[in-house]
N, C-alpha and C. Protein backbone atom coordinates (compact mmCIF):
# COMPACT_ATOMS: atom_id res chain seq x y z
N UNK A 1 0.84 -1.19 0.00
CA UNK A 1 0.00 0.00 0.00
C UNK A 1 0.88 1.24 0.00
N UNK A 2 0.27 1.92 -0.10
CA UNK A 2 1.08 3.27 -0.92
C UNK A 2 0.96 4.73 -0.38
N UNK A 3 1.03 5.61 0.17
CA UNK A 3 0.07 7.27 0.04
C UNK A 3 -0.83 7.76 -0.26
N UNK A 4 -2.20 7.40 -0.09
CA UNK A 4 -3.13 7.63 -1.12
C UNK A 4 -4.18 6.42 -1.21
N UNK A 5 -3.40 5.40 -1.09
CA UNK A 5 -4.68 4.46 -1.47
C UNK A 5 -5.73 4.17 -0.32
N UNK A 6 -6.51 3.17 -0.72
CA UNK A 6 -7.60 3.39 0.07
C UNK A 6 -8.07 2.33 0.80
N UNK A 7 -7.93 2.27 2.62
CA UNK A 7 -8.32 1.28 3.44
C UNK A 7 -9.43 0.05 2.64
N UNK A 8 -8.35 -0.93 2.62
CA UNK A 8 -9.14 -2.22 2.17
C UNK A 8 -10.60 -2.69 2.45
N UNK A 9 -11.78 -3.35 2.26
CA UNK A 9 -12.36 -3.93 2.97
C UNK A 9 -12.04 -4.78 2.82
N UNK A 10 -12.34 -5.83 4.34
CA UNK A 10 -12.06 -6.92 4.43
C UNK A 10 -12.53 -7.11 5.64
N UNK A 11 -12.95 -8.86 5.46
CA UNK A 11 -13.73 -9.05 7.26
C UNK A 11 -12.61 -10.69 8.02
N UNK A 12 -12.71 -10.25 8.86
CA UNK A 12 -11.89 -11.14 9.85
C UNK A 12 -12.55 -11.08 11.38
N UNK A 13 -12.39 -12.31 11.65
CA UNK A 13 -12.86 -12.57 13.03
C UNK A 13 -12.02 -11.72 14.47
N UNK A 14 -12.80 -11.31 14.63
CA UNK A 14 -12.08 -10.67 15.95
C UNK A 14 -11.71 -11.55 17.22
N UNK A 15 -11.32 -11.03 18.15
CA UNK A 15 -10.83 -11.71 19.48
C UNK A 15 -11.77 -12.33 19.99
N UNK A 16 -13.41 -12.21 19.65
CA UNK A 16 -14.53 -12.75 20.24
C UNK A 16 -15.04 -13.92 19.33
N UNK A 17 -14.01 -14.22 18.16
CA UNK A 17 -14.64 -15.03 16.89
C UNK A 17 -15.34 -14.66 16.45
N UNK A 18 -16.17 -13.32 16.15
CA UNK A 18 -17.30 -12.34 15.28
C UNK A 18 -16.62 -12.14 14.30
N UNK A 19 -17.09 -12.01 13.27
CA UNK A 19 -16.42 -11.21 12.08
C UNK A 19 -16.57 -9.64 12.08
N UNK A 20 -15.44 -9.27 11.93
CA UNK A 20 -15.50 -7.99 11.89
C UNK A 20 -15.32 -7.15 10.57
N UNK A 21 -15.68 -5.97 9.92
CA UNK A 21 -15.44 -5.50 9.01
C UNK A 21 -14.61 -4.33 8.76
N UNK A 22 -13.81 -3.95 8.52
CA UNK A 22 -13.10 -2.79 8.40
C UNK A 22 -13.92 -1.45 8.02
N UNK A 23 -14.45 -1.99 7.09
CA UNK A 23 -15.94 -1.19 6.49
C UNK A 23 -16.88 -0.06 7.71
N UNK A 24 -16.85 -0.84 8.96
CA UNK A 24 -17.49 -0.54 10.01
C UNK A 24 -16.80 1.06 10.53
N UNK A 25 -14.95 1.22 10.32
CA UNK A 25 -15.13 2.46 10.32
C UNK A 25 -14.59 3.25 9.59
N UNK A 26 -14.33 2.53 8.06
CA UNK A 26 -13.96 3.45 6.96
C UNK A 26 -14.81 4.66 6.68
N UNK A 27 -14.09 5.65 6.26
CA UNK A 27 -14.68 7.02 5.86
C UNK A 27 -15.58 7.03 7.32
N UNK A 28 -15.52 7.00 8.28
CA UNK A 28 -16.03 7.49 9.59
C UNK A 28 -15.11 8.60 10.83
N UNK A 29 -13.82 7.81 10.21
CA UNK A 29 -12.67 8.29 11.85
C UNK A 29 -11.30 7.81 11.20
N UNK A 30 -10.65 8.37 11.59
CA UNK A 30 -9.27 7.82 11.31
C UNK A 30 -9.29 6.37 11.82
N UNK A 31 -8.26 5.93 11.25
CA UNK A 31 -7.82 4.39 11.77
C UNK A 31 -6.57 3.83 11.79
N UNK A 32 -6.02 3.52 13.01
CA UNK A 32 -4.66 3.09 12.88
C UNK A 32 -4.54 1.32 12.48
N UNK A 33 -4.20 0.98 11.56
CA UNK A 33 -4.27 -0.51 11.85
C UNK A 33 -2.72 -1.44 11.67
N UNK A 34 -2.24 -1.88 12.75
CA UNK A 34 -0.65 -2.17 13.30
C UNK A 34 -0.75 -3.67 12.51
N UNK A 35 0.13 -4.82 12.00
CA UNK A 35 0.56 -5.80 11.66
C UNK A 35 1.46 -5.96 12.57
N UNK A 36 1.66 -6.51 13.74
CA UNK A 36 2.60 -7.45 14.04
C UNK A 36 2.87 -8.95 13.77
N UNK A 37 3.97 -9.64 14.13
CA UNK A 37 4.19 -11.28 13.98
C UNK A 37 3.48 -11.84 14.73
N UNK A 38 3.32 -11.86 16.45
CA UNK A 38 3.19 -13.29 16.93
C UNK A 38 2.31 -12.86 18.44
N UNK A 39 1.29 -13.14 19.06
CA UNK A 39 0.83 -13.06 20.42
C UNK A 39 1.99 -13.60 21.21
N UNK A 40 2.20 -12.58 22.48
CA UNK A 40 2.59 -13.61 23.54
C UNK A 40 4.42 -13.64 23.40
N UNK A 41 4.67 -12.84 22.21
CA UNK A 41 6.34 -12.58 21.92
C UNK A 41 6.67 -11.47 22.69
N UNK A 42 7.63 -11.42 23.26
CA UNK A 42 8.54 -9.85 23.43
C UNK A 42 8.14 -8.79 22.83
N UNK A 43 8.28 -8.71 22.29
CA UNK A 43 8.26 -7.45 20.89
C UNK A 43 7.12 -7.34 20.75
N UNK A 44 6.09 -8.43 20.25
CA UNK A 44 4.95 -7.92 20.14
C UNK A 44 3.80 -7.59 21.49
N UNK A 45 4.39 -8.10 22.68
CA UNK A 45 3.66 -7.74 24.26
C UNK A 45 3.76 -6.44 24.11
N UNK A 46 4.81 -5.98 23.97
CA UNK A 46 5.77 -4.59 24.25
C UNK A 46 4.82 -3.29 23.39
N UNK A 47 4.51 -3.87 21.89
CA UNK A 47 3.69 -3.15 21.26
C UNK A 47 2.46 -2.41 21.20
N UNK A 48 1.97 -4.34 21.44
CA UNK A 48 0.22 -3.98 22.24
C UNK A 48 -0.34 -3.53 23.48
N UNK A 49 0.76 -3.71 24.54
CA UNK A 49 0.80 -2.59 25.80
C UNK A 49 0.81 -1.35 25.52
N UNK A 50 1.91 -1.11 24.64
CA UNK A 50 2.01 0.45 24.12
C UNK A 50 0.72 1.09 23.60
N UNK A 51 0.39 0.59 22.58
CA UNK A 51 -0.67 1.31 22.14
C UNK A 51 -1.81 0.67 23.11
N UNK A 52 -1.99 -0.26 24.06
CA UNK A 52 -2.94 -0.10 24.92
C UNK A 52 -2.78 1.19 26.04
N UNK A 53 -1.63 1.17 26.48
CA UNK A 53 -1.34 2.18 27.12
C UNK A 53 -1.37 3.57 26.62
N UNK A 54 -1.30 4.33 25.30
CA UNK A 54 -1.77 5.31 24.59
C UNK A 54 -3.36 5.30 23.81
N UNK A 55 -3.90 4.18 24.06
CA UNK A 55 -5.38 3.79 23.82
C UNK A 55 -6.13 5.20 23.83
N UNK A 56 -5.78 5.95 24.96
CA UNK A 56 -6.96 7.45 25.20
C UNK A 56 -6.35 8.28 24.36
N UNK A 57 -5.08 8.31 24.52
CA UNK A 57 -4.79 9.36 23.14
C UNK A 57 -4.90 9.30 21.48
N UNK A 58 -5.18 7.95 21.34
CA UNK A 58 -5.58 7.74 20.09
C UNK A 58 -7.22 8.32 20.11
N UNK A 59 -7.90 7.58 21.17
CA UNK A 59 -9.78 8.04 20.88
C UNK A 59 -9.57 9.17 21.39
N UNK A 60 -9.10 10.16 21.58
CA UNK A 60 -9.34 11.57 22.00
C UNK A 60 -9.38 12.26 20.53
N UNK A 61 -8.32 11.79 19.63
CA UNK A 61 -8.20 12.06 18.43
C UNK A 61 -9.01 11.94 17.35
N UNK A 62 -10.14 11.05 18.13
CA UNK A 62 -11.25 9.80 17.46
C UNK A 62 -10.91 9.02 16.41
N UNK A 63 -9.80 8.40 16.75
CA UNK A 63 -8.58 7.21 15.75
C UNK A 63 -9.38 5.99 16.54
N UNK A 64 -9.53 5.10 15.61
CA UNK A 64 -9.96 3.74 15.82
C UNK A 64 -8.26 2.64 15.91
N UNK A 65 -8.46 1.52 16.52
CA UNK A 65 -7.24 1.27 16.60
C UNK A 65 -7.65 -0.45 16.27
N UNK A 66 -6.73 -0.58 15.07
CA UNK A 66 -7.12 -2.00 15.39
C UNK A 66 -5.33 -2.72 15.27
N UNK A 67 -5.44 -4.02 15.81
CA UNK A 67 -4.11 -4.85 15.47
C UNK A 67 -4.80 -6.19 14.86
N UNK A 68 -3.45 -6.71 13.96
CA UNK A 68 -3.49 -8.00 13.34
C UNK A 68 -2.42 -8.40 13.37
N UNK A 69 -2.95 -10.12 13.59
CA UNK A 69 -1.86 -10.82 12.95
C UNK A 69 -2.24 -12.29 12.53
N UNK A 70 -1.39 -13.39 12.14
CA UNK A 70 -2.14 -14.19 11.81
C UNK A 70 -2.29 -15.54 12.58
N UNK A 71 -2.24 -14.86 14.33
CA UNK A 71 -2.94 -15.76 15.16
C UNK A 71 -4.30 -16.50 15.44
N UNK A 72 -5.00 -16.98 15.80
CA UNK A 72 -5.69 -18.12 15.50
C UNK A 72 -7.04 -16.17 16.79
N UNK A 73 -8.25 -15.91 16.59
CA UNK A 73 -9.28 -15.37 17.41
C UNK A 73 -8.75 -16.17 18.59
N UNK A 74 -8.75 -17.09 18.89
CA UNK A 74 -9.39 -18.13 20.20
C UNK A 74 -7.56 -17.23 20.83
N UNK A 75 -6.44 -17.24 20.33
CA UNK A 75 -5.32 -16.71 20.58
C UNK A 75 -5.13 -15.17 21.25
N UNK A 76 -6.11 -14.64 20.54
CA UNK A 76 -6.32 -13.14 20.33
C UNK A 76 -7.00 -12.90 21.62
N UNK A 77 -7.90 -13.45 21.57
CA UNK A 77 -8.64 -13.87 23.06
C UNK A 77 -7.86 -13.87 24.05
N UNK A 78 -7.21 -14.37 24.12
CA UNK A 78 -6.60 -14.42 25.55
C UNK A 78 -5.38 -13.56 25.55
N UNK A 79 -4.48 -12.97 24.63
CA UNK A 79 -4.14 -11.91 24.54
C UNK A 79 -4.60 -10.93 24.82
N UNK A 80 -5.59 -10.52 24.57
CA UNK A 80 -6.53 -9.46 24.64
C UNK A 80 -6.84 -9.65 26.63
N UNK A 81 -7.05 -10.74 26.43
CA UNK A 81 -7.49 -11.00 28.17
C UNK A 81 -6.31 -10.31 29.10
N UNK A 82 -5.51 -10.76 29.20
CA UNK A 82 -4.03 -11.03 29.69
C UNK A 82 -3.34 -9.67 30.12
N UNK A 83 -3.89 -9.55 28.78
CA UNK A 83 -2.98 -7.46 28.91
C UNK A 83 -3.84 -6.29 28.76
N UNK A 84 -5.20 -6.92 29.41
CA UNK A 84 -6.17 -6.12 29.17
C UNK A 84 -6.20 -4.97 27.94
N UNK A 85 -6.31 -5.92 26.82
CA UNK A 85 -5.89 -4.76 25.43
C UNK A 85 -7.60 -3.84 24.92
N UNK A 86 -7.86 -2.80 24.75
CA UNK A 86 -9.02 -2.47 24.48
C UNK A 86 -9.44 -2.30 22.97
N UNK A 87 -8.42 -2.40 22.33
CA UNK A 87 -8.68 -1.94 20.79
C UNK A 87 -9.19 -3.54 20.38
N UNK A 88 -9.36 -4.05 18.94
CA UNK A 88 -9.83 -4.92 18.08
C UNK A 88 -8.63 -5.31 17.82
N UNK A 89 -8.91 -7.26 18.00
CA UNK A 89 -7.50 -7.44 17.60
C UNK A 89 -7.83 -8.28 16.23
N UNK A 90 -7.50 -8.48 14.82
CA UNK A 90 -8.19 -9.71 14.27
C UNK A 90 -7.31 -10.54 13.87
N UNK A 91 -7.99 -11.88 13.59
CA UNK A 91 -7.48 -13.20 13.21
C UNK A 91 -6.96 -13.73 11.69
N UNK A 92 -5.90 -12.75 10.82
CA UNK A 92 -5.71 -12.84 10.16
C UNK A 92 -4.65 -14.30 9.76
N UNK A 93 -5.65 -15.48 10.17
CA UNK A 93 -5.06 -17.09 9.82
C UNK A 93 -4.80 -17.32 8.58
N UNK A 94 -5.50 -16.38 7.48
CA UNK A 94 -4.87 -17.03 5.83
C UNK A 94 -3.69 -16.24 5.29
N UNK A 95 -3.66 -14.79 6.13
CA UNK A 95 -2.59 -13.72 5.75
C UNK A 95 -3.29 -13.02 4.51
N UNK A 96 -4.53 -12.70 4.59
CA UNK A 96 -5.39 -12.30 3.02
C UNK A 96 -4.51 -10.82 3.40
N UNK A 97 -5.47 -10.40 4.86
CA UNK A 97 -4.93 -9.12 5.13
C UNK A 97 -3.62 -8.58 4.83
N UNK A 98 -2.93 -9.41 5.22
CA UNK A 98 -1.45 -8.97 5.15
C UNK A 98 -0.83 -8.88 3.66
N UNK A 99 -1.87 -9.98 2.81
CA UNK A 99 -1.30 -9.21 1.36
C UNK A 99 -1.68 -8.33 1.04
N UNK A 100 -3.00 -8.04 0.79
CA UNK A 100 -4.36 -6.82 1.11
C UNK A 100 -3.42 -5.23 1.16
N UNK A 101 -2.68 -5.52 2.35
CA UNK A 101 -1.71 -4.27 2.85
C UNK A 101 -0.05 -4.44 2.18
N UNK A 102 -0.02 -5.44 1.70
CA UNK A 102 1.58 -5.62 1.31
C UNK A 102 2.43 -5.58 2.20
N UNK A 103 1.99 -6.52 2.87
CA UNK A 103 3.27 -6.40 4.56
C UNK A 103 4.10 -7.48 4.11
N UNK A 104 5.13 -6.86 3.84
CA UNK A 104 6.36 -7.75 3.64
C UNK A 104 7.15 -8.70 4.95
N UNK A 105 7.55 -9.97 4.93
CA UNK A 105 8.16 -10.69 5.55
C UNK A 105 9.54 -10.19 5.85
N UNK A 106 10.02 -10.07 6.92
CA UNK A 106 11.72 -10.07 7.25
C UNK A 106 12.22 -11.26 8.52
N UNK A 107 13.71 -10.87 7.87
CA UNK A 107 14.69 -12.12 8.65
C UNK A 107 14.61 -12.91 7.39
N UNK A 108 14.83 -12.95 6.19
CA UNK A 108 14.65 -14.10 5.01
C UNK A 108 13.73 -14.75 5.11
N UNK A 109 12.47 -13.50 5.69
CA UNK A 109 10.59 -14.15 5.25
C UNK A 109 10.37 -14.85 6.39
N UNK A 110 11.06 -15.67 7.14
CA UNK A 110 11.59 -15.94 8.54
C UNK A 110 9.81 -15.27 9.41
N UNK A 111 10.03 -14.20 9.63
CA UNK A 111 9.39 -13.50 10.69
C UNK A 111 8.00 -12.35 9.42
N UNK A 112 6.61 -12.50 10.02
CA UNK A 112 6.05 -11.60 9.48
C UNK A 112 6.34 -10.15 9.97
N UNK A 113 6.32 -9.39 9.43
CA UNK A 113 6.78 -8.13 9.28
C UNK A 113 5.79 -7.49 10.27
N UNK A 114 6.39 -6.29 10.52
CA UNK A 114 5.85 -5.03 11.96
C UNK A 114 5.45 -3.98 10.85
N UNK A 115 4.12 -3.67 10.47
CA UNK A 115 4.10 -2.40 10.04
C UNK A 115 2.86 -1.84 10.16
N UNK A 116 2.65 -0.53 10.39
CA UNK A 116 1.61 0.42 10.87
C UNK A 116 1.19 1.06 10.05
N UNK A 117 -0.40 1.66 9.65
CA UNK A 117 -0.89 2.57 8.70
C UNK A 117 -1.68 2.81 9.05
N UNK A 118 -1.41 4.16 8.79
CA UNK A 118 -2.98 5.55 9.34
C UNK A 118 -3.51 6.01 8.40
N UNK A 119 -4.83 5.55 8.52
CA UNK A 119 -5.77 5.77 7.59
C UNK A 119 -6.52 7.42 8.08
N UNK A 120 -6.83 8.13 7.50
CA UNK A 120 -7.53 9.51 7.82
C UNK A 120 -9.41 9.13 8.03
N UNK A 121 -10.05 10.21 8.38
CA UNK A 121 -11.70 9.90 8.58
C UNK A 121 -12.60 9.76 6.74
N UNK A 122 -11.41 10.07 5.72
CA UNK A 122 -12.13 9.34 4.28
C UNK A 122 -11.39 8.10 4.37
N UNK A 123 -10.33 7.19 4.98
CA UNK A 123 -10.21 6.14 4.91
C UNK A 123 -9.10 6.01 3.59
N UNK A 124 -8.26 7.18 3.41
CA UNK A 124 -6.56 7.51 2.58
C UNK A 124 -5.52 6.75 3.70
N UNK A 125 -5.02 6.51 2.82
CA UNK A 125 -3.34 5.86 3.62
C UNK A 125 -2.86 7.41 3.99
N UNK A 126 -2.71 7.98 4.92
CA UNK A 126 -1.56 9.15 4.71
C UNK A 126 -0.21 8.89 5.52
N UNK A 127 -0.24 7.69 6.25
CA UNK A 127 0.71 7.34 6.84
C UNK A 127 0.92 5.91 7.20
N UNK A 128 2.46 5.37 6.56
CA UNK A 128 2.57 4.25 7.02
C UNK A 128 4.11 4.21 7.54
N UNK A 129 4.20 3.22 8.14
CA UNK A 129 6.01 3.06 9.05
C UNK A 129 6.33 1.68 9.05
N UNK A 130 7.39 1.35 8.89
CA UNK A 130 7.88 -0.15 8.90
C UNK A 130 9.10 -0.23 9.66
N UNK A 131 8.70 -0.90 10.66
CA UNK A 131 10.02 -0.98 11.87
C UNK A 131 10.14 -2.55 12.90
N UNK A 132 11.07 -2.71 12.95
CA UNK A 132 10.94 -4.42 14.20
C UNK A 132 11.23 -3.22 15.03
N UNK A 133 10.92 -2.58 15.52
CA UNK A 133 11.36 -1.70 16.87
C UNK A 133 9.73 -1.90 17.26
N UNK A 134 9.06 -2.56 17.81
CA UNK A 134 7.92 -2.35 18.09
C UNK A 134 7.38 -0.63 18.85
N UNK A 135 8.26 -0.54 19.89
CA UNK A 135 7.84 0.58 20.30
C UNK A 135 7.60 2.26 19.81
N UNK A 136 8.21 2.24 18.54
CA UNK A 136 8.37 3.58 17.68
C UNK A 136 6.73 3.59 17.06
N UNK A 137 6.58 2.47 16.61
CA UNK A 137 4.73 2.30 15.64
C UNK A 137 3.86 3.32 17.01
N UNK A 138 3.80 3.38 17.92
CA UNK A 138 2.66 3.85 18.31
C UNK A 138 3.07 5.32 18.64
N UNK A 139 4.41 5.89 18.73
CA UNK A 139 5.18 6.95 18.52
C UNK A 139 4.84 7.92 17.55
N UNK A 140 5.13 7.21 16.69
CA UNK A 140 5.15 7.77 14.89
C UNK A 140 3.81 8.19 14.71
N UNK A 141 2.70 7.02 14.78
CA UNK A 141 1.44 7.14 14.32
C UNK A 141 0.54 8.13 15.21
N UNK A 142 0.75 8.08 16.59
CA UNK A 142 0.26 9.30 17.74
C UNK A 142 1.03 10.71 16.99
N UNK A 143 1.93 10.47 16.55
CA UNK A 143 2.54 12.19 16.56
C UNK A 143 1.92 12.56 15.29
N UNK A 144 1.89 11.61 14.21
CA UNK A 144 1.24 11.99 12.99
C UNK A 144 -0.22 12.34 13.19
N UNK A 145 -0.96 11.82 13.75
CA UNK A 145 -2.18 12.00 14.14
C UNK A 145 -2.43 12.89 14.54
N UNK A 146 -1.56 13.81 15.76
CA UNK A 146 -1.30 14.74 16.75
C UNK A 146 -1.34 16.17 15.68
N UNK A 147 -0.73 16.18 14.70
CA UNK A 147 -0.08 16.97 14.13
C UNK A 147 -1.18 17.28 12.69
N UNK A 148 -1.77 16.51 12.25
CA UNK A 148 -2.77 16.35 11.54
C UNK A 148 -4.34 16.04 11.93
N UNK A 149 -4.47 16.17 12.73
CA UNK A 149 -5.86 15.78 13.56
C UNK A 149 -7.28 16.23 12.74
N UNK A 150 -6.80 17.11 11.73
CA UNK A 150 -8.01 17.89 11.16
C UNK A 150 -8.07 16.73 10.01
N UNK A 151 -7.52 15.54 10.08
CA UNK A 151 -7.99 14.27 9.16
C UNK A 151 -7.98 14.15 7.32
């Protein structure tokens, strides 16, 4: 995905096994939506704390927040439990999403890729970041948000 283009639809089961739609808040609100690798890793605990822990400063902004990856809902679930996460997490098990967005593999494809994109309230890419630093994604995307808020 690119500058410009335009939040996918696509439906995936959430942490509750519902299907969820992206659709639900395109062209409504901004939307941050994060790709990490793996529940329950270092890196990715570290992430989803983060942006759980900046959770109010994203909805103050009225940014929707969702994460994926291509852990199993029933996984997500208890992730979600664990670290008391409040955003939407979904169950991207076939990786549609992750082509959908063009999230590239690193470590020699090894590891699915860390990358973040902020969608505006028409549902434009105006911002994306690609980093294994987990902690910079919720950095980057809060300050961009911060700084652009008029969407």
């Amino acid at each position: 995905m690119n500058k410009g283009d335009t939040l996918p639809d696509i439906t995936l089961n959430d942490q509750d096994g519902q299907p969820y739609s992206i659709s639900e808040v395109k062209g409504k609100q901004p939307v941050v939506v994060f790709f990490y690798p793996k529940n329950f890793t270092p890196g990715c605990t570290k992430e989803a704390c983060s942006f759980r822990d900046a959770y109010e400063d994203f909805k103050d902004l009225g940014a929707a927040v969702i994460g994926i990856s291509a852990d199993s809902d029933t996984s997500h679930q208890k992730f979600a439990k664990r670290y008391n996460l409040p955003f939407i997490l979904l169950a991207d098990t076939e990786n549609k999403a992750r082509k959908l967005f063009n999230v590239k593999s690193k470590l020699l494809g090894l590891l699915p890729g860390r990358e973040t994109f902020v969608f505006n309230a028409n549902g434009t890419l105006v911002y994306k970041f690609e980093s294994m630093n987990a902690t910079k994604h919720i950095e980057k995307s809060l300050k961009y948000l911060q700084k652009n808020s008029d969407g």
